[in-house]
C-alpha atoms as a PDB file:
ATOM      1  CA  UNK A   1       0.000   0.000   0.000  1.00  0.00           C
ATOM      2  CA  UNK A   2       1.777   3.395  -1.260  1.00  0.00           C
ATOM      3  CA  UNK A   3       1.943   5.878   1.681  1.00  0.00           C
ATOM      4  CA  UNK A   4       1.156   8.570  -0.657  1.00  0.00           C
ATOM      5  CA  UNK A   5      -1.760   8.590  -3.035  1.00  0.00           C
ATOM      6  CA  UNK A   6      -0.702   9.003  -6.816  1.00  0.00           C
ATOM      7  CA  UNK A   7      -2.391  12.316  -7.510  1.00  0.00           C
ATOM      8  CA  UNK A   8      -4.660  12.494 -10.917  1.00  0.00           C
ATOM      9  CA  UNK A   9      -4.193  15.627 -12.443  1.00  0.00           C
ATOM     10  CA  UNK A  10      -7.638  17.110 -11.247  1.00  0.00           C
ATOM     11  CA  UNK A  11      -6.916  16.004  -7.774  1.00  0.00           C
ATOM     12  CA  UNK A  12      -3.145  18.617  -7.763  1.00  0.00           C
ATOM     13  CA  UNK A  13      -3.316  22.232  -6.166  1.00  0.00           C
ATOM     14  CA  UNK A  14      -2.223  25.028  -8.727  1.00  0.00           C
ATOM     15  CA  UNK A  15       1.354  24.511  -7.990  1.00  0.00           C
ATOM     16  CA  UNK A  16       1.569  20.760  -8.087  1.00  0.00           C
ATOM     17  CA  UNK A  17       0.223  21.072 -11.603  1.00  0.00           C
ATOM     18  CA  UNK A  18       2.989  23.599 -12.799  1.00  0.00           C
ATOM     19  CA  UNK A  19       5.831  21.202 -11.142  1.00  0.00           C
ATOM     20  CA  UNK A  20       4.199  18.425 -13.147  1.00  0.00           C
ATOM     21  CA  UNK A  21       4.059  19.649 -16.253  1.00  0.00           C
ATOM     22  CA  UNK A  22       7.453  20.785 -15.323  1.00  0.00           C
ATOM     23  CA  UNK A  23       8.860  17.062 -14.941  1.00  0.00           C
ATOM     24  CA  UNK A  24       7.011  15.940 -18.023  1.00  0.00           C
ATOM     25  CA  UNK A  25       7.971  18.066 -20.328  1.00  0.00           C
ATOM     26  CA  UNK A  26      12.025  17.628 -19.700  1.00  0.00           C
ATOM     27  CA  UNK A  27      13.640  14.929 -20.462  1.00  0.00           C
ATOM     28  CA  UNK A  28      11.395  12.351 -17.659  1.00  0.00           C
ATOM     29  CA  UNK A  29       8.401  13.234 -20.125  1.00  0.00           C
ATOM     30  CA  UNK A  30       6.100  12.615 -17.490  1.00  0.00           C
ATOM     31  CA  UNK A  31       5.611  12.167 -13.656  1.00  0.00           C
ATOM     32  CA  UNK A  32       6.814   8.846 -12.375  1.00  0.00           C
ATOM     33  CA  UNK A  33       8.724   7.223 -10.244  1.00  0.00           C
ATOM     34  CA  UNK A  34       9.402   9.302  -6.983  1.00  0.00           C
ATOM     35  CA  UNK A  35       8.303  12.157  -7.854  1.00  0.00           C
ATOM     36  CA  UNK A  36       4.554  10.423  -7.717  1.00  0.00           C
ATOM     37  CA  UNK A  37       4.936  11.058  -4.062  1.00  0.00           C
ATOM     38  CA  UNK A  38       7.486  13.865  -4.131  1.00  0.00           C
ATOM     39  CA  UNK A  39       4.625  15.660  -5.860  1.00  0.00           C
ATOM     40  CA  UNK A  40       2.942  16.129  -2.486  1.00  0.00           C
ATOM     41  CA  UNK A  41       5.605  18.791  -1.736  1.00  0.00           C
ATOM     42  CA  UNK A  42       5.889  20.972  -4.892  1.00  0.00           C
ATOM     43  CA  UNK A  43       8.431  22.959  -4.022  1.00  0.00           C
ATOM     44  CA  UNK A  44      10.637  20.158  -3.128  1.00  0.00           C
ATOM     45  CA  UNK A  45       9.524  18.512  -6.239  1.00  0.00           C
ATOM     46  CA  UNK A  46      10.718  21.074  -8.196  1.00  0.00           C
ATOM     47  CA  UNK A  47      14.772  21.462  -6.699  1.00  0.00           C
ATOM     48  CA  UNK A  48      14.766  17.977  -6.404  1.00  0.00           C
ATOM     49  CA  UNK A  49      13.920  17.287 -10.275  1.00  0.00           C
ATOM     50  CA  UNK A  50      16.085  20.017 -11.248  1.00  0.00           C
ATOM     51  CA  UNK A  51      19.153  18.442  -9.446  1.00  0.00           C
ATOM     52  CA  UNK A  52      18.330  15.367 -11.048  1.00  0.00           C
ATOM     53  CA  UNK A  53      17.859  16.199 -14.934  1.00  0.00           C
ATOM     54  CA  UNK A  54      21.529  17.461 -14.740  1.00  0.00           C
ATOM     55  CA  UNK A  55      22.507  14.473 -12.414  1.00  0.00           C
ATOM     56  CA  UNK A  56      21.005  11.938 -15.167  1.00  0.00           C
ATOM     57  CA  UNK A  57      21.202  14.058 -18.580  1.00  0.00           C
ATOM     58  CA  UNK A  58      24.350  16.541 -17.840  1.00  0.00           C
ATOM     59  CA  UNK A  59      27.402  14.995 -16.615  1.00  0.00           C
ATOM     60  CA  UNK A  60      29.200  14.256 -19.420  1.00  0.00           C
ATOM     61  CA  UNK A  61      29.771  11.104 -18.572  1.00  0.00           C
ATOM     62  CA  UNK A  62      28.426   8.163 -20.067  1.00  0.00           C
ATOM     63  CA  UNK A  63      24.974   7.314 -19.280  1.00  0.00           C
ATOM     64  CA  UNK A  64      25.998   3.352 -18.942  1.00  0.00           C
ATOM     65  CA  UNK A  65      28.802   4.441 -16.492  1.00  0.00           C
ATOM     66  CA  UNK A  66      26.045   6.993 -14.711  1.00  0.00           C
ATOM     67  CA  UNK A  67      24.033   4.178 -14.510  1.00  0.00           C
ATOM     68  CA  UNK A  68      26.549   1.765 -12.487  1.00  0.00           C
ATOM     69  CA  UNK A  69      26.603   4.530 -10.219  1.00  0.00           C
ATOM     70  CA  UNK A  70      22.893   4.507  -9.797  1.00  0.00           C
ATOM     71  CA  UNK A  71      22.637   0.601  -9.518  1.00  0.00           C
ATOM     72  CA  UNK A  72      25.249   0.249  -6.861  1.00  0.00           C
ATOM     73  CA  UNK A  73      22.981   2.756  -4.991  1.00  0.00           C
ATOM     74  CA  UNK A  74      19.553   0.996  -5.597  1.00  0.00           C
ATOM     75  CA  UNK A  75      21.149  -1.943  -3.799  1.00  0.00           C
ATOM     76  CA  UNK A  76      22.733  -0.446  -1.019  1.00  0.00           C
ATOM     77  CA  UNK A  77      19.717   0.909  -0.285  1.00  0.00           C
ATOM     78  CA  UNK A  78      17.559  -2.485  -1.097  1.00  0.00           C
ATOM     79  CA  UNK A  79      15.103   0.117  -3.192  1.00  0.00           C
ATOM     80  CA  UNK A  80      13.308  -2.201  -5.788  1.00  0.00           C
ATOM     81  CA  UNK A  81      11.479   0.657  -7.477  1.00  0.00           C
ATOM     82  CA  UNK A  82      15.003   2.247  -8.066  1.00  0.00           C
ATOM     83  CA  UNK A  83      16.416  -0.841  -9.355  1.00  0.00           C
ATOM     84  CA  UNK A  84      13.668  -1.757 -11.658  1.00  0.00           C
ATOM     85  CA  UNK A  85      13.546   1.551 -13.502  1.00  0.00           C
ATOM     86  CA  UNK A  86      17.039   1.603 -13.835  1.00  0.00           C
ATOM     87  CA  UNK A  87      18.366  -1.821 -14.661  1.00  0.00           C
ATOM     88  CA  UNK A  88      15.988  -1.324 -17.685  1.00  0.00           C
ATOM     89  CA  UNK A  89      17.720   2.120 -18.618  1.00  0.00           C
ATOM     90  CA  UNK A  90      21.740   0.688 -17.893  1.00  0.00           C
ATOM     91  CA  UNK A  91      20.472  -1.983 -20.285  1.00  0.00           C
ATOM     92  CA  UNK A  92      18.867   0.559 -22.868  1.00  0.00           C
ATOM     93  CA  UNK A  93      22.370   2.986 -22.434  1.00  0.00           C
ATOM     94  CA  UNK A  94      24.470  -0.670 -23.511  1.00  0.00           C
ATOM     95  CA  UNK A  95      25.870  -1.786 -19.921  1.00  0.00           C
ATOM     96  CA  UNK A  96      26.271  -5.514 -20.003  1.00  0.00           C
ATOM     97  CA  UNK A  97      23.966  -7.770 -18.319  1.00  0.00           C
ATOM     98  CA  UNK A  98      26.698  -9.789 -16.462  1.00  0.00           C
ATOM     99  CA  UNK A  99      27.776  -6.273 -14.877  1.00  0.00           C
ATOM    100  CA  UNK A 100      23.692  -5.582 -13.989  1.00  0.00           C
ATOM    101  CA  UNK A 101      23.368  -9.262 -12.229  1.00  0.00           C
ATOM    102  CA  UNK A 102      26.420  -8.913 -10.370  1.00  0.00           C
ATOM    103  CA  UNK A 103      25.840  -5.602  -8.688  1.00  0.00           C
ATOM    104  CA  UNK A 104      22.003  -6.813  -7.980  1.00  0.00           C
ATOM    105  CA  UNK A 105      23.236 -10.294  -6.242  1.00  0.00           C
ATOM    106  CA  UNK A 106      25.570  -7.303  -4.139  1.00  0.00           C
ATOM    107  CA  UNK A 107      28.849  -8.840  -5.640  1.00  0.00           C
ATOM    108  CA  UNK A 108      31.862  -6.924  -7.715  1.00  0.00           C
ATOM    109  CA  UNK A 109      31.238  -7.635 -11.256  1.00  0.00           C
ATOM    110  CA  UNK A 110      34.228  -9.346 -13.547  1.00  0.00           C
ATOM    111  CA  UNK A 111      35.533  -8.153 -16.066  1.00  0.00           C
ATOM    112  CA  UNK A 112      34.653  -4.618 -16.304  1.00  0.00           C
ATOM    113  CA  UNK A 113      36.292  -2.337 -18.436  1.00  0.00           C
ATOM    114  CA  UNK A 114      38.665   0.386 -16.396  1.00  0.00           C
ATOM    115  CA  UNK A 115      35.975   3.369 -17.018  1.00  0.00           C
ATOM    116  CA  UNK A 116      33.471   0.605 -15.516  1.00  0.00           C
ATOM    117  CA  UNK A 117      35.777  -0.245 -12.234  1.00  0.00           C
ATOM    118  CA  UNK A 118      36.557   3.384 -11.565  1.00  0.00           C
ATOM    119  CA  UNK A 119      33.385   4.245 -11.302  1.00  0.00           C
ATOM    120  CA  UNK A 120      31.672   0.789  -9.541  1.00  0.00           C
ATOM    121  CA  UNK A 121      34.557   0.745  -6.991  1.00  0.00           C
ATOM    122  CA  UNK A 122      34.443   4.862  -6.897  1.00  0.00           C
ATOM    123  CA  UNK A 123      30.379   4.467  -6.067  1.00  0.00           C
ATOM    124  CA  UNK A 124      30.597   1.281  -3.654  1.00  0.00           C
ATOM    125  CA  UNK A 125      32.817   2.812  -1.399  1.00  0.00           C
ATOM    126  CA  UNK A 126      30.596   6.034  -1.250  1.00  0.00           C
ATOM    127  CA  UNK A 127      27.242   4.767  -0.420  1.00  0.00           C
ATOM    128  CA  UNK A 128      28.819   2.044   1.994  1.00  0.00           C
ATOM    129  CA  UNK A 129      31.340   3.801   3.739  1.00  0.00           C
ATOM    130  CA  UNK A 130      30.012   6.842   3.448  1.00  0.00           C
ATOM    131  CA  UNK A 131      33.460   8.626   1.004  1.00  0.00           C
ATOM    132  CA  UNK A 132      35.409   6.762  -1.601  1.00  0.00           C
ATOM    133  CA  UNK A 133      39.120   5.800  -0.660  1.00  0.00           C
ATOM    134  CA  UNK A 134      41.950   7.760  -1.513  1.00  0.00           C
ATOM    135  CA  UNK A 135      42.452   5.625  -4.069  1.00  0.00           C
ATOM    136  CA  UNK A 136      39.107   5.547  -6.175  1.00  0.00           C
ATOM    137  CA  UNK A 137      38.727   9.111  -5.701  1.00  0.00           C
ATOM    138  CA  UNK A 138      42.049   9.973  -7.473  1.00  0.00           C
ATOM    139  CA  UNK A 139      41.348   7.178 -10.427  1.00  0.00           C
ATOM    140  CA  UNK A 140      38.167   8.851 -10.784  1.00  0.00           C
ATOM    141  CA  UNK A 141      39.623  12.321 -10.546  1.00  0.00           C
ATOM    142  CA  UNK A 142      42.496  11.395 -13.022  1.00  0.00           C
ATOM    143  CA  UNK A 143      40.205  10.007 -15.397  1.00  0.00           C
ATOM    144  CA  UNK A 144      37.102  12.118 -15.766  1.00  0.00           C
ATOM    145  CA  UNK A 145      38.421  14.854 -13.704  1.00  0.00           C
ATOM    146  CA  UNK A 146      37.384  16.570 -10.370  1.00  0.00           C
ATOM    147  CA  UNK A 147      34.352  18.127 -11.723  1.00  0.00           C
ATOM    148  CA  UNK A 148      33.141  14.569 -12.685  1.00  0.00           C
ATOM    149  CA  UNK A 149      33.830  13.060  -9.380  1.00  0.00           C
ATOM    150  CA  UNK A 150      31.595  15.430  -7.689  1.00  0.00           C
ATOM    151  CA  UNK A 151      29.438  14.600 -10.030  1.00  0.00           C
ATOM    152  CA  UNK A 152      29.538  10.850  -9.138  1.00  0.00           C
ATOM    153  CA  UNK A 153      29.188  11.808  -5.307  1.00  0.00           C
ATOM    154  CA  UNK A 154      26.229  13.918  -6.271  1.00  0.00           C
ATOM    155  CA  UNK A 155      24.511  10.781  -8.004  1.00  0.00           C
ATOM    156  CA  UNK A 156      25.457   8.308  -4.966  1.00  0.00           C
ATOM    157  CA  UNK A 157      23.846  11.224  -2.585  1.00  0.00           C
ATOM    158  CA  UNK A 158      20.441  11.686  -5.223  1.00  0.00           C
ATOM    159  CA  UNK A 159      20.100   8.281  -5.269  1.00  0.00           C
ATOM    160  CA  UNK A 160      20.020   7.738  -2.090  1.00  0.00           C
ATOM    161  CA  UNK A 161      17.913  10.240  -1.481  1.00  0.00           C
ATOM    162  CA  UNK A 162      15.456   8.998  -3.919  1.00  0.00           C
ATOM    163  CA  UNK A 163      16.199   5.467  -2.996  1.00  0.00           C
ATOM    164  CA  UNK A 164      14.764   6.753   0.847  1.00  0.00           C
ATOM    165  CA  UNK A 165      11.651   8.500  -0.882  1.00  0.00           C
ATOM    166  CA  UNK A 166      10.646   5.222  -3.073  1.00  0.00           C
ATOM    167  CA  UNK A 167      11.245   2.347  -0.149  1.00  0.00           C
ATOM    168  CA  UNK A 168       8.948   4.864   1.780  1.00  0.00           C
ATOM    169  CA  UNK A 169       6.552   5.633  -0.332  1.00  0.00           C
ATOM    170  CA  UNK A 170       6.113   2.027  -1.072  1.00  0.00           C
ATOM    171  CA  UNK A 171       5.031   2.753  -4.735  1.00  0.00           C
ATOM    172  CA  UNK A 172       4.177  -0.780  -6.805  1.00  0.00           C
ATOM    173  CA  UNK A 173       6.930  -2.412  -8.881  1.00  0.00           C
ATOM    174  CA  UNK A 174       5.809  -1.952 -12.326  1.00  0.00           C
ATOM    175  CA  UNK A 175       3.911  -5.322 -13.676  1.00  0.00           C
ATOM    176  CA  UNK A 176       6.026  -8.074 -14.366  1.00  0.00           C
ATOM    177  CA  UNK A 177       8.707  -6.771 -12.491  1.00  0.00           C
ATOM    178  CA  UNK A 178      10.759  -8.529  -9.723  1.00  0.00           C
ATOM    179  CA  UNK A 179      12.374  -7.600  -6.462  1.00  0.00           C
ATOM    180  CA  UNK A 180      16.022  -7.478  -5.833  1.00  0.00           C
ATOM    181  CA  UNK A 181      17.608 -10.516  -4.116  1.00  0.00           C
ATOM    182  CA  UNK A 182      17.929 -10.056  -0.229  1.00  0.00           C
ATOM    183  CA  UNK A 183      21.529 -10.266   0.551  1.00  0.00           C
ATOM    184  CA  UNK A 184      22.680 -11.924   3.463  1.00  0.00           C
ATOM    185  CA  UNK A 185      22.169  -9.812   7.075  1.00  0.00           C
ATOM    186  CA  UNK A 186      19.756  -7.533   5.006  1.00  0.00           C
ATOM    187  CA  UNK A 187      16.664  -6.607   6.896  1.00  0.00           C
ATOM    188  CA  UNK A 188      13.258  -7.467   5.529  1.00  0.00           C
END
């Protein structure tokens, strides 16, 4: 049962209704996922969509390498809904499906390529330990440069953020769709 109804259009004050057509008319093209129940707070709606069309759509990095990023989040943070949408998407932007199973049964996928590992290790580190090491931070800073690895923190912290929005909002999984694997010492 979703702790926040999904609005109809009719049912949105004045300002809701501006946010949405907002949201679906950038790149999202409509309102899904979190913002379903981030629409309840429009103004929040609004920064929070903002931060996120340049998070997803204006890096400059690779949208299959954004999308590790994103993945490793989803399943630090057990957030189905997450995962679903964008397992689909790291599929659609060419990441390889041994990379996508890997990451969802919570283990370090083989043989990625060094853009991949940079940013998987880079992204691991940050949403379990809270800060990449030393080490991943200055691959990742070498490589795609400092502007890019704030980027990557940015995307760890939005999706985690998002990740805390979706388990609580408890929207439904999208027909079809399955749960992530629990992982061992995982709460239910």
């Amino acid at each position: 049962m979703t702790r926040f109804d999904i609005l109809e259009r009719e049912q949105m004050s004045e300002q809701q209704r501006e946010v949405a057509d907002v949201i679906a008319s950038g790149p999202r093209g409509a309102l899904k996922g979190p913002f379903l129940a981030l629409i309840h707070n429009p103004a929040l709606a609004s920064k929070v969509q903002a931060l996120g069309e340049h998070l997803r759509y204006g890096t400059g990095l690779p949208a299959a390498l954004v999308e590790i990023a994103i993945l490793v989040t989803a399943r630090r943070w057990a957030c189905d809904y997450e995962w679903v949408a964008h397992a689909r998407i790291a599929r659609e932007a060419g990441l390889r499906e041994a990379v996508i199973e890997s990451v969802s049964r919570g283990r370090r996928p083989e043989n990625m390529d060094h853009r991949e590992s940079l940013v998987h290790d880079f992204a691991h580190e940050t949403v379990w330990r809270g800060e990449p090491s030393d080490a991943s931070f200055d691959a990742v800073a070498e490589t795609f440069g400092k502007p890019a690895a704030l980027d990557l923190l940015a995307v760890c912290g939005y999706y985690t953020m998002l990740a805390f929005v979706l388990n609580t909002a408890r929207l439904p999984l999208p027909a079809g769709a399955s749960p992530l694997p629990a992982l061992a010492g995982e709460q239910p």
